[in-house]
C-alpha atoms as a PDB file:
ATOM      1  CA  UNK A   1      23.885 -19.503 -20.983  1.00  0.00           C
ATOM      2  CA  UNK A   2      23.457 -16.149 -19.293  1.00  0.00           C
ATOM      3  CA  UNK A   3      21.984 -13.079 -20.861  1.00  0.00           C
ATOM      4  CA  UNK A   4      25.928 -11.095 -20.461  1.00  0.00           C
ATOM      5  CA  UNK A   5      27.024 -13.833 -22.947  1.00  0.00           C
ATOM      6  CA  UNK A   6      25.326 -12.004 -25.611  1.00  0.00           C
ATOM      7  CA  UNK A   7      26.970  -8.614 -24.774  1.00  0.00           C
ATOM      8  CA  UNK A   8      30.229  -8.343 -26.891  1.00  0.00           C
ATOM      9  CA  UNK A   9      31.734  -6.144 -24.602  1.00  0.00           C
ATOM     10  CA  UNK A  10      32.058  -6.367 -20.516  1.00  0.00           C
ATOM     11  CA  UNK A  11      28.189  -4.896 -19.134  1.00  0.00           C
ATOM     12  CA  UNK A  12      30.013  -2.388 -17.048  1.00  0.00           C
ATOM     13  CA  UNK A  13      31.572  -0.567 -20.308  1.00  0.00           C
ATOM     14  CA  UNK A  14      28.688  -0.307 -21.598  1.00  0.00           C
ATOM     15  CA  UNK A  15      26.605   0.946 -18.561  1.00  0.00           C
ATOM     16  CA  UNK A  16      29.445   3.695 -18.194  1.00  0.00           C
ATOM     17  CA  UNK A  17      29.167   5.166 -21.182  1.00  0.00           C
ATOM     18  CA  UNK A  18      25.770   5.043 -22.493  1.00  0.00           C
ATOM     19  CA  UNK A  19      23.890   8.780 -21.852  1.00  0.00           C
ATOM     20  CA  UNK A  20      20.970   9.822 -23.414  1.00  0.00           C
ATOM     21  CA  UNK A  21      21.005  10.603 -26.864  1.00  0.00           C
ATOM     22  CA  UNK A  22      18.404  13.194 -28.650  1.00  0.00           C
ATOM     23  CA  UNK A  23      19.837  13.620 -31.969  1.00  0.00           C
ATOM     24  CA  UNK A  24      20.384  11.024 -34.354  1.00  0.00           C
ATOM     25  CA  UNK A  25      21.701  11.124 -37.669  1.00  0.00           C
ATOM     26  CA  UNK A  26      18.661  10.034 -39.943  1.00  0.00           C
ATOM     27  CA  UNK A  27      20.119   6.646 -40.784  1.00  0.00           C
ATOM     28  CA  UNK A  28      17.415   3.877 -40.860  1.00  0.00           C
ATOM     29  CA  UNK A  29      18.830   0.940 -38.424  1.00  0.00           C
ATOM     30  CA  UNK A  30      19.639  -2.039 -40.476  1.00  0.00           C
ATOM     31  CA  UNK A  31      17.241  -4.856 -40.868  1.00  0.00           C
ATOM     32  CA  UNK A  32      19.873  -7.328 -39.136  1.00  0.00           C
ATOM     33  CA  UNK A  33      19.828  -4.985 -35.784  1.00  0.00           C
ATOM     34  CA  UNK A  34      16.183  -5.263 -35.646  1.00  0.00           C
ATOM     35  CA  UNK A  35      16.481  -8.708 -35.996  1.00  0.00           C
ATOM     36  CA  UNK A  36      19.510  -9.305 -33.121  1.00  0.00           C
ATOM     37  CA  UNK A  37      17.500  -6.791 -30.681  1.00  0.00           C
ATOM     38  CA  UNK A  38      13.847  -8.701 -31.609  1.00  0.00           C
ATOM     39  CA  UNK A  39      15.966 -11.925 -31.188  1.00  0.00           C
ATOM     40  CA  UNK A  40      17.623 -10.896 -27.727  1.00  0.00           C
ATOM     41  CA  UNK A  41      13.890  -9.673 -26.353  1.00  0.00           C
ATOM     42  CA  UNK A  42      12.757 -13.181 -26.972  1.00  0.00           C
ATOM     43  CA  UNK A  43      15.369 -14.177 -24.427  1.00  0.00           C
ATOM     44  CA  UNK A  44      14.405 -11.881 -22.094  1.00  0.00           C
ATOM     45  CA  UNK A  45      12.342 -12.992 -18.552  1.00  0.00           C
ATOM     46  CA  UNK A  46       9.896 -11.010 -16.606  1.00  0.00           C
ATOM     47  CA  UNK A  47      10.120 -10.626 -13.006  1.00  0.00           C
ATOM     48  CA  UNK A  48       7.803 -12.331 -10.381  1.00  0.00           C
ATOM     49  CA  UNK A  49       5.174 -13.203 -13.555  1.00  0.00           C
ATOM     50  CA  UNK A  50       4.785  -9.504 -14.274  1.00  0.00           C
ATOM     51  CA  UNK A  51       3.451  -8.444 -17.996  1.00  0.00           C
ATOM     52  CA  UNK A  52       4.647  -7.049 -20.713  1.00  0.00           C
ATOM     53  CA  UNK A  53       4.750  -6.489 -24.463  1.00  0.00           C
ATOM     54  CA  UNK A  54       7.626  -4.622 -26.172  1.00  0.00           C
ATOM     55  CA  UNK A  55       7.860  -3.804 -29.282  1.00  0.00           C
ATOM     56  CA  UNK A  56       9.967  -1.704 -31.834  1.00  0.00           C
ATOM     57  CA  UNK A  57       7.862   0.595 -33.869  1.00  0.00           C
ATOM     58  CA  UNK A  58       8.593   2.927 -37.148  1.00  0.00           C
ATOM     59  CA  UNK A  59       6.024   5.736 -36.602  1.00  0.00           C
ATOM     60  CA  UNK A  60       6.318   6.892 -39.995  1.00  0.00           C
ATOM     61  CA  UNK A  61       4.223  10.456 -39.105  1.00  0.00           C
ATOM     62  CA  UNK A  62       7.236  11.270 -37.510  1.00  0.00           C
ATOM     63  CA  UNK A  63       9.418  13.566 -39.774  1.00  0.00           C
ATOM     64  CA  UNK A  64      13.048  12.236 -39.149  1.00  0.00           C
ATOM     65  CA  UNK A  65      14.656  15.776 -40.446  1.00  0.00           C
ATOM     66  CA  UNK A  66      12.377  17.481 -38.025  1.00  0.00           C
ATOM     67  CA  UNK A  67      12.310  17.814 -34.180  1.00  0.00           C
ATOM     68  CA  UNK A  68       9.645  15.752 -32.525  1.00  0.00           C
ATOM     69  CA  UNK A  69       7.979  17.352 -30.363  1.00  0.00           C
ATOM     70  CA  UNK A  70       7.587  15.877 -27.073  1.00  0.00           C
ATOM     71  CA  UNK A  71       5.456  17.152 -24.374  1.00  0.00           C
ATOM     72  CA  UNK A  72       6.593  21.060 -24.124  1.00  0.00           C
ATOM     73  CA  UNK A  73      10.067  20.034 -26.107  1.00  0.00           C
ATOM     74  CA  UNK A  74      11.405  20.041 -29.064  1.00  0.00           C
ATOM     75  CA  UNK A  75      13.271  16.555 -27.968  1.00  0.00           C
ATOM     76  CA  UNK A  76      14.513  14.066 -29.997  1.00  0.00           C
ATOM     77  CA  UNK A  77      15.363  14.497 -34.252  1.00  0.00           C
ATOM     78  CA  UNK A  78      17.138  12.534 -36.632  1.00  0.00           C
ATOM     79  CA  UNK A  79      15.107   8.822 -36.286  1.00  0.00           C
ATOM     80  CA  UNK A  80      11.544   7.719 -35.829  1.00  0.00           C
ATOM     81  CA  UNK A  81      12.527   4.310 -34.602  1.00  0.00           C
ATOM     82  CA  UNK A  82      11.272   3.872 -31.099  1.00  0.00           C
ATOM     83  CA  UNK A  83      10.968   0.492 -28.726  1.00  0.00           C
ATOM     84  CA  UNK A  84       7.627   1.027 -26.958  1.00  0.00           C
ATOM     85  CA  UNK A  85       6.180  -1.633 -24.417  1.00  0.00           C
ATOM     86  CA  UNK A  86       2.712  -1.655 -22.689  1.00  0.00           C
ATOM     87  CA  UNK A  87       1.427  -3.604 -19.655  1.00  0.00           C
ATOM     88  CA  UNK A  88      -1.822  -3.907 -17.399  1.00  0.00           C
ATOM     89  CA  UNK A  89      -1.834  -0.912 -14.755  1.00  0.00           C
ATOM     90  CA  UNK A  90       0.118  -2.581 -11.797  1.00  0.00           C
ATOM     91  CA  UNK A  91       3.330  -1.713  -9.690  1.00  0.00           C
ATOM     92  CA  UNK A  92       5.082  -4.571 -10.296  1.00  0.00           C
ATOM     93  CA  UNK A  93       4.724  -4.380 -14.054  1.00  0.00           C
ATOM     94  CA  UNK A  94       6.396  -1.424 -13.851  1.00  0.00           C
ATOM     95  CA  UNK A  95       8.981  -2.313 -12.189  1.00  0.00           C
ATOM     96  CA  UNK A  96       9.301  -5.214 -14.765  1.00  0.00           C
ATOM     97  CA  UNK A  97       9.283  -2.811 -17.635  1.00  0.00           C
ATOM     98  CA  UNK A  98      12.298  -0.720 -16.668  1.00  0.00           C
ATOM     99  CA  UNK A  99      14.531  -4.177 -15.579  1.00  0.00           C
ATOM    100  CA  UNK A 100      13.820  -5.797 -19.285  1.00  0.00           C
ATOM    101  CA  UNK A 101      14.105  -2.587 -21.200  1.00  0.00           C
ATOM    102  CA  UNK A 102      17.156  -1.619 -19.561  1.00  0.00           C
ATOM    103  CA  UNK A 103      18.950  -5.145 -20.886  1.00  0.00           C
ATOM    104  CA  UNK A 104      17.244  -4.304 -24.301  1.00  0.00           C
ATOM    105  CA  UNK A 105      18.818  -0.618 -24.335  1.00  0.00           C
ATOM    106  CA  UNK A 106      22.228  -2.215 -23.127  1.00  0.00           C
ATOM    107  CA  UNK A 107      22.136  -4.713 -25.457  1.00  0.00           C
ATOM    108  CA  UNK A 108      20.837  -1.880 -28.339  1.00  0.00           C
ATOM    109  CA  UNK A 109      24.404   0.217 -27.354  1.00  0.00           C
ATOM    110  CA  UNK A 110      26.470  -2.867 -28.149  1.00  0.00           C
ATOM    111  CA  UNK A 111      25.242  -2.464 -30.964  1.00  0.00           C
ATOM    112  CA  UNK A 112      26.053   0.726 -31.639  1.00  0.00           C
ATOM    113  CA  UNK A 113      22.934   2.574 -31.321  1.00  0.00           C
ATOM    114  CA  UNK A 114      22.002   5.643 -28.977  1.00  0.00           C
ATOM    115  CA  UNK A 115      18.672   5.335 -27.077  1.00  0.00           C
ATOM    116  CA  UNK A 116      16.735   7.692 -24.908  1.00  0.00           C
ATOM    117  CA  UNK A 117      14.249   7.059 -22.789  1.00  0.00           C
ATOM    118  CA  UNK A 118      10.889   9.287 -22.681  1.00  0.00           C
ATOM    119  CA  UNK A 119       8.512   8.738 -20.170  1.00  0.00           C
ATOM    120  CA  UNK A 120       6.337  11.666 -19.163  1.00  0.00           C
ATOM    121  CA  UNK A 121       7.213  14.066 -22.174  1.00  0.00           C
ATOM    122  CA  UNK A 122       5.901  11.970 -24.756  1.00  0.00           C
ATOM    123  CA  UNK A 123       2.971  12.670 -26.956  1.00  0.00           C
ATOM    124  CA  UNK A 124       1.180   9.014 -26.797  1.00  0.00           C
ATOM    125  CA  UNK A 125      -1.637   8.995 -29.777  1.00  0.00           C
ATOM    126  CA  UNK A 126       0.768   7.810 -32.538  1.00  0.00           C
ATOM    127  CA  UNK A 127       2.327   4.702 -30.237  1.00  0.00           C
ATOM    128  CA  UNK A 128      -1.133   4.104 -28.609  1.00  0.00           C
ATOM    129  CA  UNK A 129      -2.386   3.306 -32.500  1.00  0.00           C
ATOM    130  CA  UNK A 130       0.680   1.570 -33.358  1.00  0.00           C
ATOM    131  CA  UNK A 131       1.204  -0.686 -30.787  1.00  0.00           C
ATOM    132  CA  UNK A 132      -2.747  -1.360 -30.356  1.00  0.00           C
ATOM    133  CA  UNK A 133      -2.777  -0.501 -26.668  1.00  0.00           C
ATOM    134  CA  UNK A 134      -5.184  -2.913 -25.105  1.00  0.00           C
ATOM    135  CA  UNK A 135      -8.294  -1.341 -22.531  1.00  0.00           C
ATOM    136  CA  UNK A 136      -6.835  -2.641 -19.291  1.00  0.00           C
ATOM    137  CA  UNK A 137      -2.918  -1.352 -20.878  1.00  0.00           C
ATOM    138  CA  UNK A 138      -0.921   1.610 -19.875  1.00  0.00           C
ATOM    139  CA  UNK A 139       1.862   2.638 -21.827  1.00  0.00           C
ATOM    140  CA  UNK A 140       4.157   4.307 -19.165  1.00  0.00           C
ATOM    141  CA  UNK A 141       7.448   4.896 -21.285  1.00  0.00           C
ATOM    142  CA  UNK A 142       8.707   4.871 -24.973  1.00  0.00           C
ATOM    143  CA  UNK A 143      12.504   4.800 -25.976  1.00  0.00           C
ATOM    144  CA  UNK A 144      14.177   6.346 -28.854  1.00  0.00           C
ATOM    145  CA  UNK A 145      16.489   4.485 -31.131  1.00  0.00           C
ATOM    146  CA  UNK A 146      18.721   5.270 -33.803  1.00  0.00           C
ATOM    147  CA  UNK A 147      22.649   6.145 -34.533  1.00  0.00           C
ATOM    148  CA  UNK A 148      23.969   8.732 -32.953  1.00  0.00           C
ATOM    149  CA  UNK A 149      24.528  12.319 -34.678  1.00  0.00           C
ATOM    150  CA  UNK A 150      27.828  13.281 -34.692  1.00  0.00           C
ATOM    151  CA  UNK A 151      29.699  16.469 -33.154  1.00  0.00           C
ATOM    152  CA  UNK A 152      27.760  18.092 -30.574  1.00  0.00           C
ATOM    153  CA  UNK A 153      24.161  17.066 -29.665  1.00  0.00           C
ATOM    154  CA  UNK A 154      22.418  20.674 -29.143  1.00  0.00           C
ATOM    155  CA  UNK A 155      19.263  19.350 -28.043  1.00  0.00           C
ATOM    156  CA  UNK A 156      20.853  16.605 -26.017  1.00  0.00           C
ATOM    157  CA  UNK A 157      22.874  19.326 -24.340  1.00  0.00           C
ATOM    158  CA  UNK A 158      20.658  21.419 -23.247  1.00  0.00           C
ATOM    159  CA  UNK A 159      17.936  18.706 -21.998  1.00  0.00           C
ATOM    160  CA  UNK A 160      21.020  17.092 -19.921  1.00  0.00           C
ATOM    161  CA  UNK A 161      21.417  19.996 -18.714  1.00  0.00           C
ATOM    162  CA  UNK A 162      18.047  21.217 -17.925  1.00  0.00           C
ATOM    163  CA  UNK A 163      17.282  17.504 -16.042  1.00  0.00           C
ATOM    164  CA  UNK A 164      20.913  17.493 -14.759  1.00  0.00           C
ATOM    165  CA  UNK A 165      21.530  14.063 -16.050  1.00  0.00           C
ATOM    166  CA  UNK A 166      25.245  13.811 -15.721  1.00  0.00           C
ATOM    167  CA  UNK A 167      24.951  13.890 -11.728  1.00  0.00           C
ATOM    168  CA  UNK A 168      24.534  10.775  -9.495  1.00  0.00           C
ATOM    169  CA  UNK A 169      24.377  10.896  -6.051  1.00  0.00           C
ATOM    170  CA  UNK A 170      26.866   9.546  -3.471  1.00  0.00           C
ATOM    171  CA  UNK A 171      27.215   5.942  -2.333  1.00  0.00           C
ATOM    172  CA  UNK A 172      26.368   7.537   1.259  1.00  0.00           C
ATOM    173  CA  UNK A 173      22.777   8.377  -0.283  1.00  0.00           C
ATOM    174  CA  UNK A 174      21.913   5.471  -1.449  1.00  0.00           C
ATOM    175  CA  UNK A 175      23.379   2.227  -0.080  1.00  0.00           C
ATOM    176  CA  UNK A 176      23.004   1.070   3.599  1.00  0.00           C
ATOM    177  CA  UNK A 177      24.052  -1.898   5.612  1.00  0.00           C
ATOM    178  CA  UNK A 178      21.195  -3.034   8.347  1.00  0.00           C
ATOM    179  CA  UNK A 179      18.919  -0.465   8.469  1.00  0.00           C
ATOM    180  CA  UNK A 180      18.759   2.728   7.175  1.00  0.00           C
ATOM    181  CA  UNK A 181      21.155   4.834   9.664  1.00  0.00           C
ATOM    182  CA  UNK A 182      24.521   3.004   9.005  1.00  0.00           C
ATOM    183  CA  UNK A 183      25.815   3.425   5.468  1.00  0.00           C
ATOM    184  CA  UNK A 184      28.075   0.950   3.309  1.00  0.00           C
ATOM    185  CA  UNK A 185      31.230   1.571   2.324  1.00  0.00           C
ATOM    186  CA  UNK A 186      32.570   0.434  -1.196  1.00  0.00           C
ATOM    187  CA  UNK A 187      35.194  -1.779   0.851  1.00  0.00           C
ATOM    188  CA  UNK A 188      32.297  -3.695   2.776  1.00  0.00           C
ATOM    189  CA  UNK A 189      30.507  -4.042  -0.011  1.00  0.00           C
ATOM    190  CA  UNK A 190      33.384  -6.552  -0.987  1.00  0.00           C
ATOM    191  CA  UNK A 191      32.498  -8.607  -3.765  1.00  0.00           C
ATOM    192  CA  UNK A 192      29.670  -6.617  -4.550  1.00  0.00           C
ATOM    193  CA  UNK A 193      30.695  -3.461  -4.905  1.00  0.00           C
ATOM    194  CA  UNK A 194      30.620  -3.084  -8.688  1.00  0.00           C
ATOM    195  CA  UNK A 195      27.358  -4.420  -8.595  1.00  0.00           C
ATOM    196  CA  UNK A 196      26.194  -1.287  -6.420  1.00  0.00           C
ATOM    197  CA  UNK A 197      28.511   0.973  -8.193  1.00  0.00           C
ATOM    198  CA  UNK A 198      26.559   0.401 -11.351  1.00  0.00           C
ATOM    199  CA  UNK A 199      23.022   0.869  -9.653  1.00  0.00           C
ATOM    200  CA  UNK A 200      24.813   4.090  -8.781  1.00  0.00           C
ATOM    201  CA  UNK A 201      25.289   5.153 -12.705  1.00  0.00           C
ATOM    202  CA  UNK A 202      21.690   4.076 -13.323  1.00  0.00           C
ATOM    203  CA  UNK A 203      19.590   6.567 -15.581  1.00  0.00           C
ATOM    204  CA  UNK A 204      16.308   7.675 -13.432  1.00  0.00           C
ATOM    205  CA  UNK A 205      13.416  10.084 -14.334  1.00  0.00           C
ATOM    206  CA  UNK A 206      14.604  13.713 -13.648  1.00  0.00           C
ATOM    207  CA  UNK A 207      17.901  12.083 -12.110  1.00  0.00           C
ATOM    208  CA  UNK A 208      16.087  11.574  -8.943  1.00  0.00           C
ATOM    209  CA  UNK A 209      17.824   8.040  -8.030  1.00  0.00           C
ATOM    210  CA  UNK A 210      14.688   7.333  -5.614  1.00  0.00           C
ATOM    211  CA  UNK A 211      16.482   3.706  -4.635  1.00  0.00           C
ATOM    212  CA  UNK A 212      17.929   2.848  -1.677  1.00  0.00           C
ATOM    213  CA  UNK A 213      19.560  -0.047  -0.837  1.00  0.00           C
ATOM    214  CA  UNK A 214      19.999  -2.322   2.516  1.00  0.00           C
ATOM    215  CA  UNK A 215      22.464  -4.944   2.913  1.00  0.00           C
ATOM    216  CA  UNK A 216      21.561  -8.054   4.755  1.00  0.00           C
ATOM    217  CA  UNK A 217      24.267 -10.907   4.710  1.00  0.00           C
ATOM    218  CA  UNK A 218      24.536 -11.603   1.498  1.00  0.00           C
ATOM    219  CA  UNK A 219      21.024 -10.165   0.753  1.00  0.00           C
ATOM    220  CA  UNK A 220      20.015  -6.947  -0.471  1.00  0.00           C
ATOM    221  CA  UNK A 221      16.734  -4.907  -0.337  1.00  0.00           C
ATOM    222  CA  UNK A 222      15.633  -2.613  -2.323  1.00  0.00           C
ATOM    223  CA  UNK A 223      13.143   0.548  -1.840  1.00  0.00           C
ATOM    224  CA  UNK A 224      12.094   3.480  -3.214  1.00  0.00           C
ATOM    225  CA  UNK A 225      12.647   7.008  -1.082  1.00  0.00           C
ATOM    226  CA  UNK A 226       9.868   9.170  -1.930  1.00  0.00           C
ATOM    227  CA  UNK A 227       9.147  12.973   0.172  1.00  0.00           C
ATOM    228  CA  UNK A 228       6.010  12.763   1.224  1.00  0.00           C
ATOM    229  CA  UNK A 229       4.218  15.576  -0.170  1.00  0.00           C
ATOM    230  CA  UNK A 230       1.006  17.560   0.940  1.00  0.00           C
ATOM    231  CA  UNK A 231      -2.352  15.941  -0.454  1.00  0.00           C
ATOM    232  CA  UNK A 232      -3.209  18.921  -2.724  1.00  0.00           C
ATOM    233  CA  UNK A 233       0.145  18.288  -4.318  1.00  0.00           C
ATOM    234  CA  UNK A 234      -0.103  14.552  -4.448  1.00  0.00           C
ATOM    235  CA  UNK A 235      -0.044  13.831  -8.252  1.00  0.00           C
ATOM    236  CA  UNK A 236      -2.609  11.083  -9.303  1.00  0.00           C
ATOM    237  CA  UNK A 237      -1.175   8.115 -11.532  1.00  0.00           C
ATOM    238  CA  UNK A 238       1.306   4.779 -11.097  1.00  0.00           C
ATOM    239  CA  UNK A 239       4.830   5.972  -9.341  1.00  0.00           C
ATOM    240  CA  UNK A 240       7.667   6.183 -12.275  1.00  0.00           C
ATOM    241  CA  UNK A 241       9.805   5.471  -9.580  1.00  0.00           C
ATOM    242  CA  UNK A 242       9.424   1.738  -9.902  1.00  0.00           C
ATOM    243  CA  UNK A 243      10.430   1.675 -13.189  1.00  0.00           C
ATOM    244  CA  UNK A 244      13.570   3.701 -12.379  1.00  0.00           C
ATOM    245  CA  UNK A 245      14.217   0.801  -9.577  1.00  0.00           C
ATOM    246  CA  UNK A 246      13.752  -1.418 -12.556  1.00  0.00           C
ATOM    247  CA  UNK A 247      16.349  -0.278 -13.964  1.00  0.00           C
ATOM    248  CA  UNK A 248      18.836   0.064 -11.303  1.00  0.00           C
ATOM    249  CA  UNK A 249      17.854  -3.847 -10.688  1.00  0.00           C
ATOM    250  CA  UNK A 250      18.683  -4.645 -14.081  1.00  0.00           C
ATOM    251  CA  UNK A 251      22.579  -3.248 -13.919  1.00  0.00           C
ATOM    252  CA  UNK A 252      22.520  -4.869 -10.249  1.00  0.00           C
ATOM    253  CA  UNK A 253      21.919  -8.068 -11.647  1.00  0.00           C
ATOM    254  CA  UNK A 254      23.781  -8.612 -14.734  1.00  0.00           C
ATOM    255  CA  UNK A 255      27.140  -6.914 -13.015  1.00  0.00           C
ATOM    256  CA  UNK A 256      26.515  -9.615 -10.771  1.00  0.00           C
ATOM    257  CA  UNK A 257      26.307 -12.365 -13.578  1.00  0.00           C
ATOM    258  CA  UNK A 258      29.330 -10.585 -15.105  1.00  0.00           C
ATOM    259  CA  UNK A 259      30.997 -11.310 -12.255  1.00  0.00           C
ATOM    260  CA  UNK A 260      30.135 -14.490 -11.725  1.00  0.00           C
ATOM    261  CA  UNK A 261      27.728 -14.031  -8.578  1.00  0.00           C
ATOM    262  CA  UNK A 262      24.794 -16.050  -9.374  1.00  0.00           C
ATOM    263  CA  UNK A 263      21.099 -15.046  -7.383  1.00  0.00           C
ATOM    264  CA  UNK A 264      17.976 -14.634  -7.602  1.00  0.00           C
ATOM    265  CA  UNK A 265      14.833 -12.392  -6.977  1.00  0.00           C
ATOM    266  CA  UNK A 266      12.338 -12.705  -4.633  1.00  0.00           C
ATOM    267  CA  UNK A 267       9.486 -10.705  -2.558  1.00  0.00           C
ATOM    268  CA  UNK A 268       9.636 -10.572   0.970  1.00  0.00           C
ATOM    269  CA  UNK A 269       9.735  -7.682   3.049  1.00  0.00           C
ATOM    270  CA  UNK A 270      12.128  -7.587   6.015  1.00  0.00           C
ATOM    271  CA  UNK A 271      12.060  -5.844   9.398  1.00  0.00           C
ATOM    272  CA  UNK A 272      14.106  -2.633   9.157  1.00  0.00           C
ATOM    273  CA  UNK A 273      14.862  -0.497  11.716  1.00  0.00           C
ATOM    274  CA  UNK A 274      14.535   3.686  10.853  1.00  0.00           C
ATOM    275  CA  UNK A 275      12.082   2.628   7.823  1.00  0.00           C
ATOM    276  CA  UNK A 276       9.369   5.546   7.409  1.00  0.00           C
ATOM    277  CA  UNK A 277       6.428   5.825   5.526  1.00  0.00           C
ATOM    278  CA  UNK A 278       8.913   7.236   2.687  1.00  0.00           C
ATOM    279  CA  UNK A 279      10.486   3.999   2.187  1.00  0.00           C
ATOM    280  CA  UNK A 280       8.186   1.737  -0.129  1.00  0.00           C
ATOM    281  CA  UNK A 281       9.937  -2.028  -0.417  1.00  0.00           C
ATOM    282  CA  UNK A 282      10.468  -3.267  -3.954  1.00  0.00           C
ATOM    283  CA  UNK A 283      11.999  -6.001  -3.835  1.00  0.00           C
ATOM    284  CA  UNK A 284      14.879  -8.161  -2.869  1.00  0.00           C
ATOM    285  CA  UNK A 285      17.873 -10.388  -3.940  1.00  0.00           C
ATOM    286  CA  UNK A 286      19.695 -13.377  -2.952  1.00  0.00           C
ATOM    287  CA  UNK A 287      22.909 -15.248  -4.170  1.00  0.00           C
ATOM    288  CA  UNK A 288      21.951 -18.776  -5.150  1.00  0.00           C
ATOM    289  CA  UNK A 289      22.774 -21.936  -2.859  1.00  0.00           C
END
């Protein structure tokens, strides 16, 4: 059975309307929902043997009628209910963390429930004792769970706007057929067009998108465009921008399922013409025979 079985409504509804949500209304999720989502985790896969351990986590410091604090914001209020995950210091764990936690917050919105996710903002002590990180762990990226406030989410608001969250780029950007100097069109995508169009709506750090895609046949690559900065501005630490790719894999793959397009991942980089040193390969996907 395929993981979109589980989803009671079609993936690509709820991919289009999940945003971020910052305020919740101080209801404690039911005992049954943490029981579905721990259920549906079990079912989950990692990519190419890549580690990782999720969990969902009550930080009960956390004042649910107060604004946590995260980083130099005043964030997320109204639930101290969080899925946090942790993993050994490695790219491709990374990327693994953002394609399994994306079906986990798709699967959390069928459900109901807002999520946010909080990656560089957050304040790690609390989750670091909870979740008993490990000495070779990192814990790159918590998300927020809970029901939704109603009427108008001030914080949300004014963090969307501040990161500009309700942009996307166009498919011109960020989808290619080749190399990287022709672009694909939505009609020659063909069947796979809602696939990309999904990767398009995919949440990022900062909104940056930093995925590109190349078309191949019936293959697709996937890479990371990333400036490359001076070395004094270089920042030291693993590149976010895999798990955003993680993500954007994730919607890739169960549109596809969704649609009945069955494939698989693998690692092997191709020979692209007009790749620079600002394209890093990812990874890449196949239909099945």
């Amino acid at each position: 059975m395929g993981l979109t079985q589980n989803f009671p409504r079609p993936i690509q509804e709820l991919i289009k309307e999940r945003i971020s949500i910052r305020g919740y209304d101080n209801h404690e999720i039911p005992v049954e929902f943490i029981e579905k989502i721990n259920s549906f985790m079990y079912r989950l896969s990692n990519l190419f043997e890549a580690q990782l351990r999720m969990e969902i986590l009550q930080i009960t410091s956390f004042e649910k009628d107060e604004y946590l604090k995260l980083g130099s914001y005043k964030v997320i209020r109204g639930t101290n209910t969080f899925l946090a995950a942790a993993h050994p210091k490695d790219k491709l764990n990374l990327l693994n963390a953002g394609y399994v936690m994306e079906h986990v917050v798709l699967y959390a919105q069928a459900l109901g429930l807002g999520t946010c996710w909080l990656s560089i903002t957050f304040n790690r002590d609390a989750f670091i004792k909870a979740l008993q990180l490990k000495g070779n762990e990192i814990m790159p990226v918590i998300i927020s769970m809970g029901f939704p406030q109603t009427g108008i989410d001030l914080i949300g608001g004014y963090y969307r706007t501040l990161v500009k969250s309700r942009t996307r780029k166009a498919w011109k950007e960020l989808f290619f057929v080749d190399d990287f100097s022709h672009q694909l069109s939505r009609h020659s995508a063909g069947l796979f067009a809602d696939s990309l169009e999904m990767v398009r709506l995919s949440p990022s750090g900062y909104n940056h998108q930093p995925w590109r895609i190349i078309r191949q046949g019936d293959l697709f690559h996937f890479y990371i465009f990333r400036k490359i900065l001076p070395e004094n501005k270089r920042k030291v630490g693993f590149n976010m921008a895999f798990l955003d790719c993680g993500i954007c894999m994730a919607h890739f793959a169960l549109t596809n399922e969704a649609n009945g397009i069955a494939g698989d991942w693998f690692l092997q980089e191709p020979e692209i013409a007009g790749k620079t040193d600002e394209h890093t390969y990812v990874a890449s996907w196949k239909p099945s025979v």
